[in-house]
Protein backbone atom coordinates (compact mmCIF):
# COMPACT_ATOMS: atom_id res chain seq x y z
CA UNK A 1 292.82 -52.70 75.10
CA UNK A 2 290.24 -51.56 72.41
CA UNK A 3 287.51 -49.10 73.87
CA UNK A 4 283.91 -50.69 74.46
CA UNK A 5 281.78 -49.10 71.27
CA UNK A 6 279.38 -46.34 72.79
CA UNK A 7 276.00 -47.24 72.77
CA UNK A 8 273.52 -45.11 70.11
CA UNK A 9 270.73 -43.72 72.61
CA UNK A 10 267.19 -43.45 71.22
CA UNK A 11 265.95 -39.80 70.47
CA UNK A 12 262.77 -40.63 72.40
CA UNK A 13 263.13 -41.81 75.96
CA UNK A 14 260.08 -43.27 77.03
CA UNK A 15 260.32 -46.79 75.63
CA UNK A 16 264.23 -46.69 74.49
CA UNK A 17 264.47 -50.50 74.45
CA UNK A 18 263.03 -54.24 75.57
CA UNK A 19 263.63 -54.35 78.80
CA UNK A 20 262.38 -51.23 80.21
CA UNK A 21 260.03 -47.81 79.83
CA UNK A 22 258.50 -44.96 81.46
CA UNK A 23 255.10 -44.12 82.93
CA UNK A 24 255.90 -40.87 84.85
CA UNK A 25 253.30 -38.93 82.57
CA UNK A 26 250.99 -40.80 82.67
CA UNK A 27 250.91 -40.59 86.44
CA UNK A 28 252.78 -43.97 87.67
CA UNK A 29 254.26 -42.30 90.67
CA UNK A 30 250.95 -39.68 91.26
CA UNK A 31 250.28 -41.64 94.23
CA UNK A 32 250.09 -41.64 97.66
CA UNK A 33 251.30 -45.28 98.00
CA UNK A 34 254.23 -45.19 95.20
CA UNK A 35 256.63 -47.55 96.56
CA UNK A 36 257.94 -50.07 94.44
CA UNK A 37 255.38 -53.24 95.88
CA UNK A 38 252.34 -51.11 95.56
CA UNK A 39 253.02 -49.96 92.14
CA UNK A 40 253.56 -52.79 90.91
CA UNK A 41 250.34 -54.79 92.62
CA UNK A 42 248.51 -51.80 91.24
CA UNK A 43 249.88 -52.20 87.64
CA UNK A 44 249.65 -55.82 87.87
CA UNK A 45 245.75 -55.69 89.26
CA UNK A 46 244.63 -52.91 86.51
CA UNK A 47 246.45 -55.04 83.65
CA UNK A 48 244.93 -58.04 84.17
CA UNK A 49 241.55 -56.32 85.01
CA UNK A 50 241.98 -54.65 81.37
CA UNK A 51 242.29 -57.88 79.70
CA UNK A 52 239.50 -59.38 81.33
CA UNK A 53 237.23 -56.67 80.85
CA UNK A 54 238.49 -54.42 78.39
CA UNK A 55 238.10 -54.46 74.40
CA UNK A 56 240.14 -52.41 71.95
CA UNK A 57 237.12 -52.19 69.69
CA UNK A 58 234.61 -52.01 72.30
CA UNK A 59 234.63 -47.78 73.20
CA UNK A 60 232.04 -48.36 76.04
CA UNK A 61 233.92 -50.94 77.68
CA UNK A 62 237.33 -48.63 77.59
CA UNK A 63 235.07 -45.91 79.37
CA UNK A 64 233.73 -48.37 81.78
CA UNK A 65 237.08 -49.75 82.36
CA UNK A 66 238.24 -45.79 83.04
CA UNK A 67 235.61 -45.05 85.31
CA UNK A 68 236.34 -48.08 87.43
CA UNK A 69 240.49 -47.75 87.44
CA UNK A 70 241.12 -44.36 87.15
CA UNK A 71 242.49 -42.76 90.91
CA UNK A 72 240.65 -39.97 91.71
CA UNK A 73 239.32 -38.58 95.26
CA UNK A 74 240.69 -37.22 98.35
CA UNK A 75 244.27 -38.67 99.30
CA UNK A 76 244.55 -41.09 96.27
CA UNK A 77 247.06 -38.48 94.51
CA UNK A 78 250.53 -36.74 95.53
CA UNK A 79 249.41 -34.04 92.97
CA UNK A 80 245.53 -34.01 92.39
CA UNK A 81 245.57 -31.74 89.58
CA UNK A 82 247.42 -34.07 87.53
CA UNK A 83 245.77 -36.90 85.84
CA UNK A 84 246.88 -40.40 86.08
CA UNK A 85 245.71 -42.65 83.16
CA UNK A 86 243.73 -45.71 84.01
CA UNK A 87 245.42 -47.11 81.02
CA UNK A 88 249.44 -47.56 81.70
CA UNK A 89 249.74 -51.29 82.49
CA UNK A 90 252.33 -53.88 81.61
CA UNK A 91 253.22 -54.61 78.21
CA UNK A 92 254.84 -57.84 78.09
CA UNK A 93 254.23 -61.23 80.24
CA UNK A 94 255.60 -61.38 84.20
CA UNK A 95 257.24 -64.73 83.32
CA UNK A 96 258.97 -63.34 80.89
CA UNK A 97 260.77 -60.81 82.83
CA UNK A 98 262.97 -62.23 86.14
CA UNK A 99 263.64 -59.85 89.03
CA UNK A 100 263.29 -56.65 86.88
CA UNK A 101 259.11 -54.72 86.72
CA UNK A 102 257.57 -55.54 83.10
CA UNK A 103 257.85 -52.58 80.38
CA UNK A 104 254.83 -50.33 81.36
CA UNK A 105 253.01 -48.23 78.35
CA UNK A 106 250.01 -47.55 77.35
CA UNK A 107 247.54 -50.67 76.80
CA UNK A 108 244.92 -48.82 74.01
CA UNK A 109 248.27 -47.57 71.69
CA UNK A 110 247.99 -48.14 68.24
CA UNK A 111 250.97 -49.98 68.28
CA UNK A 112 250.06 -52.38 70.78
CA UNK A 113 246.58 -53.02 69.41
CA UNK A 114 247.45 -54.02 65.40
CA UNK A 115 246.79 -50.17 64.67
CA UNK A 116 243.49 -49.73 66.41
CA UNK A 117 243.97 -46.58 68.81
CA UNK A 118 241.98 -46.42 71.87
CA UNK A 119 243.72 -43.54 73.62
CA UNK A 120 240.54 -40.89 73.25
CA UNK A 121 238.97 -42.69 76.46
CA UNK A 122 242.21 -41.81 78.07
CA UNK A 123 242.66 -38.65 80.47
CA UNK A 124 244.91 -37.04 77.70
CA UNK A 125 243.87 -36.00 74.13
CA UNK A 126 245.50 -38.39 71.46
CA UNK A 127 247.48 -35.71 70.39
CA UNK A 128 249.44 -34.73 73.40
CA UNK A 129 250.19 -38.67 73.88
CA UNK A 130 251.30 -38.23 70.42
CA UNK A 131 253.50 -34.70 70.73
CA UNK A 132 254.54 -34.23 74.73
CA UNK A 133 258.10 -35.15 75.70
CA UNK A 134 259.01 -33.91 78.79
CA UNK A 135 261.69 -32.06 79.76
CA UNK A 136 263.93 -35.13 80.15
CA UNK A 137 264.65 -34.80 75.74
CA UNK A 138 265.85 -31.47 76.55
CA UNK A 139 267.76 -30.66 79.96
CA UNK A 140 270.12 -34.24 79.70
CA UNK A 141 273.29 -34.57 78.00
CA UNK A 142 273.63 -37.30 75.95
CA UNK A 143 276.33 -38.90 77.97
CA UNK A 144 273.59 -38.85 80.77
CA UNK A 145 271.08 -40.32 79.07
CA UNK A 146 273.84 -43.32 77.63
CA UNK A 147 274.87 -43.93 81.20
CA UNK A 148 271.02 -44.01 82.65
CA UNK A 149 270.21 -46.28 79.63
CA UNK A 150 272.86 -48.59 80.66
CA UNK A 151 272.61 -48.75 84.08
CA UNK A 152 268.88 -49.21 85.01
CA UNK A 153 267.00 -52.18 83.28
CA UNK A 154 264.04 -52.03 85.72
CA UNK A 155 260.93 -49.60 84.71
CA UNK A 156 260.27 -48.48 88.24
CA UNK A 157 263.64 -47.07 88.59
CA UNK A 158 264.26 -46.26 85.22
CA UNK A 159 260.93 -43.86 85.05
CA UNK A 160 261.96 -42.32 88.76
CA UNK A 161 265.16 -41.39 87.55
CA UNK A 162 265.52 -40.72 84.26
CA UNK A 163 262.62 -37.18 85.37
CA UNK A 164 264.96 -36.54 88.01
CA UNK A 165 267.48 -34.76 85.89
CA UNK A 166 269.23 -33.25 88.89
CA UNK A 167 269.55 -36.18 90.24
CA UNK A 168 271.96 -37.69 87.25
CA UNK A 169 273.48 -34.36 87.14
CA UNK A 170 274.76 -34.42 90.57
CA UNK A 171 275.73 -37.75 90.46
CA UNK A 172 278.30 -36.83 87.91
CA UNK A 173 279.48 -33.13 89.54
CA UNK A 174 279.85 -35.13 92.71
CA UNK A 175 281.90 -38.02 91.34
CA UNK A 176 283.84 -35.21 89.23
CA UNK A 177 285.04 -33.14 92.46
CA UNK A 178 286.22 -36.66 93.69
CA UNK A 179 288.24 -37.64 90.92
CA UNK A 180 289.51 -34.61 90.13
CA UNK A 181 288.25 -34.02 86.88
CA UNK A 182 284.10 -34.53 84.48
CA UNK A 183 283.98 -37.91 83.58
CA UNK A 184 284.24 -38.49 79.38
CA UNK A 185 281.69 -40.48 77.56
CA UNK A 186 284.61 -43.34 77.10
CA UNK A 187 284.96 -43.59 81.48
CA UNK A 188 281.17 -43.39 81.91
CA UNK A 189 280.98 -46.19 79.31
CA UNK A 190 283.52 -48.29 81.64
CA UNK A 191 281.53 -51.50 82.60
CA UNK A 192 282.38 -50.80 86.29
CA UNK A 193 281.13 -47.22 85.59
CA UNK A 194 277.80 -48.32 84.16
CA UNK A 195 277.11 -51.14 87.49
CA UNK A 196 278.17 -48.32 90.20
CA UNK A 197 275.75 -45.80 88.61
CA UNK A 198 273.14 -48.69 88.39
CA UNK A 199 273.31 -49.45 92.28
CA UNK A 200 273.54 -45.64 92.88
CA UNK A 201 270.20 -45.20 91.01
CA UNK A 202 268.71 -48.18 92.63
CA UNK A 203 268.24 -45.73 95.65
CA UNK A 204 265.04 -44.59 94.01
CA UNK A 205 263.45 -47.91 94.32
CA UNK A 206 263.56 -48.37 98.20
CA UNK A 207 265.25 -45.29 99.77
CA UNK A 208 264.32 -45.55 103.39
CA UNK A 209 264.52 -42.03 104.18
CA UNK A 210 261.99 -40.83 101.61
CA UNK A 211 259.28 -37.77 102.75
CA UNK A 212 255.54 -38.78 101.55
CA UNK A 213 256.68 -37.37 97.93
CA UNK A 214 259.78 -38.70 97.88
CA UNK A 215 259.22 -40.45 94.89
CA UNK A 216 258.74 -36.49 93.26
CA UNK A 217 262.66 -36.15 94.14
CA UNK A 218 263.30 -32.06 94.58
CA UNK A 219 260.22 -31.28 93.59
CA UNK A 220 257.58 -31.05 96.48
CA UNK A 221 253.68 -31.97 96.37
CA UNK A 222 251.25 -29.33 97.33
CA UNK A 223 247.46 -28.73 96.51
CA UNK A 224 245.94 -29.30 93.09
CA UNK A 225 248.99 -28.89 90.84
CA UNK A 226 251.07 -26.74 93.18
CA UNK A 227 254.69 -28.06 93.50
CA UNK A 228 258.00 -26.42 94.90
CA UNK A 229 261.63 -27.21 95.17
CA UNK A 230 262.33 -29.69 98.66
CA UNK A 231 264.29 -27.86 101.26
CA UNK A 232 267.66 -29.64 102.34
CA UNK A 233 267.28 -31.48 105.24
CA UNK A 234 270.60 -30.21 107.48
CA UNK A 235 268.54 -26.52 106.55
CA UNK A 236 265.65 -27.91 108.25
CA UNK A 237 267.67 -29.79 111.29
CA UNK A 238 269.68 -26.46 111.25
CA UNK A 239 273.41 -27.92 111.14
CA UNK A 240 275.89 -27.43 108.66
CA UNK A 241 275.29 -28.31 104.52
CA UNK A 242 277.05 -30.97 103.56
CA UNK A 243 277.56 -31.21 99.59
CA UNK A 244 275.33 -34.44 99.60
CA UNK A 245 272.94 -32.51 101.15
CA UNK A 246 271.80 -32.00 97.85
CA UNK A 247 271.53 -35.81 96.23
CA UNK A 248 269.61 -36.26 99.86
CA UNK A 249 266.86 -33.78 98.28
CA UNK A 250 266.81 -35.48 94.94
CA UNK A 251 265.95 -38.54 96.71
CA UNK A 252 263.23 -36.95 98.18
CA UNK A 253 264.43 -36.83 101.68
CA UNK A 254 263.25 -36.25 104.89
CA UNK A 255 264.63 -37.35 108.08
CA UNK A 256 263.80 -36.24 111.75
CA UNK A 257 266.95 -36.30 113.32
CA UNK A 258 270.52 -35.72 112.95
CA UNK A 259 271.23 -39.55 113.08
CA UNK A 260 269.41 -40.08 110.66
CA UNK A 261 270.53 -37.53 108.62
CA UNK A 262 274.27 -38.68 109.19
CA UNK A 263 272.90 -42.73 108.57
CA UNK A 264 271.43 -41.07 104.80
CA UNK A 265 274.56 -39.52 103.85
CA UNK A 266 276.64 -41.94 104.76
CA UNK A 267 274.69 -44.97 102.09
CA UNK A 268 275.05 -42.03 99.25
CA UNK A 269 278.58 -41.26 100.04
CA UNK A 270 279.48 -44.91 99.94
CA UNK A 271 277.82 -45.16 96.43
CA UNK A 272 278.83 -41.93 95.21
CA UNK A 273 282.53 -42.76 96.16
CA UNK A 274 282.16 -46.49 94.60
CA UNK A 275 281.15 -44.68 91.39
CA UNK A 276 283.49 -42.12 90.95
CA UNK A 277 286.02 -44.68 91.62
CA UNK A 278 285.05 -47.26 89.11
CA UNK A 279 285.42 -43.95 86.67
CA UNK A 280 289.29 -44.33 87.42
């Protein structure tokens, strides 16, 4: 059987194709309601506010439109130090797009405005919007980046996980102690490979066990822009680690019991396994 052509991955990974992007910088998840319903009703609402209200030539009603949309105040944030612009909506029509979140960028681009750039009314300076990549460019493999590519086509899960590089990495060390050996680029680019992965990352979207940061993964909210690395949680149960233990903390877990606990690993195992198997 000839071997499925690897995919070429885009050097920048914020909007790498048509289906899907990123908003993480620009503070999609900085919320205290960041599950998957809210963020979108929130995206949806500020969108359609923005085109009813909003001109690209019209720098007064950008500011307006900032000073009515942007969240600020006391428990509105996960991280209040970090600013979340007003200005990351959908890019593309609802209808358009099924089951799966619309692409999510930034409305007052150049490139979605016919070259007029509105992002100086924004919470960033246009030239970090034009520089910053985040750490995402640097820290994943480019097998890991292929494989996230492929596997998530929804923008609320792609953004969660493709900033949770421990989270892919452990993904595929866990899967490698099960079968035995590090997957190659040709097994992770196995169809079955590519639809496991894809329901294993789905557990960002609605994990039920996730801590009021979950969304964060191992990285834990505290004041202004204070984070710190999320404590397994067998450490804070006290009973034995468990090698999922840490996948549990990239999902941003928190459970109060050891029933729980058990119930938590027990959906990752299953997915882990199914993955590492479909790698055969």
């Amino acid at each position: 059987m000839t071997a499925m052509k690897l995919m070429d991955v885009p050097r920048v990974l914020c909007q790498p194709d048509a289906n899907k992007s990123c908003g993480a910088c620009c503070g999609m998840y900085n919320h205290t309601d960041f599950g998957y319903a809210d963020t979108y009703a929130r995206l949806r609402a500020r969108t359609q506010a923005y085109q009813a209200t909003a001109r690209i030539d019209d720098v007064d009603s950008l500011r307006r439109f900032r000073a009515t949309w942007e969240p600020v105040g006391e428990g509105v944030k996960l991280l209040s130090g970090l600013p979340s612009c007003p200005f990351l909506g959908f890019l593309e029509p609802e209808e358009e797009t099924g089951t799966r979140m619309p692409r999510v960028g930034c409305m007052v681009h150049p490139l979605q405005n016919d070259g007029l750039d509105g992002r100086d009314c924004g919470v960033y300076e246009r030239k970090i919007c034009d520089e910053y990549l985040c750490a995402a460019h640097d820290l994943l493999t480019l097998d890991e980046r292929r494989l996230v590519l492929q596997a998530v086509q929804d923008s609320y899960v792609y953004g969660a996980v493709i900033t949770n590089m421990r989270l892919i990495k452990e993904l595929l060390k866990q899967a490698a102690n099960l079968a035995g050996e590090y997957p190659s680029a040709r097994a992770l680019n196995r169809p079955e490979a590519i639809a496991a992965a894809g329901e294993f990352f789905a557990l960002m979207r609605d994990w039920p066990y996730a801590a009021r940061d979950g969304v964060f993964g191992p990285i834990v909210a505290g004041h202004d822009l204070e984070t710190g690395p999320r404590a397994l949680a067998s450490e804070a149960l006290g009973v034995p680690v468990d090698p999922l233990d840490t996948i549990l903390a990239c999902l941003g877990t928190e459970v109060d019991s050891v029933e729980a606990l058990e119930a938590a690993r027990a959906v990752v195992r299953e997915r882990v396994a199914a993955f590492a198997e479909a790698l055969q």
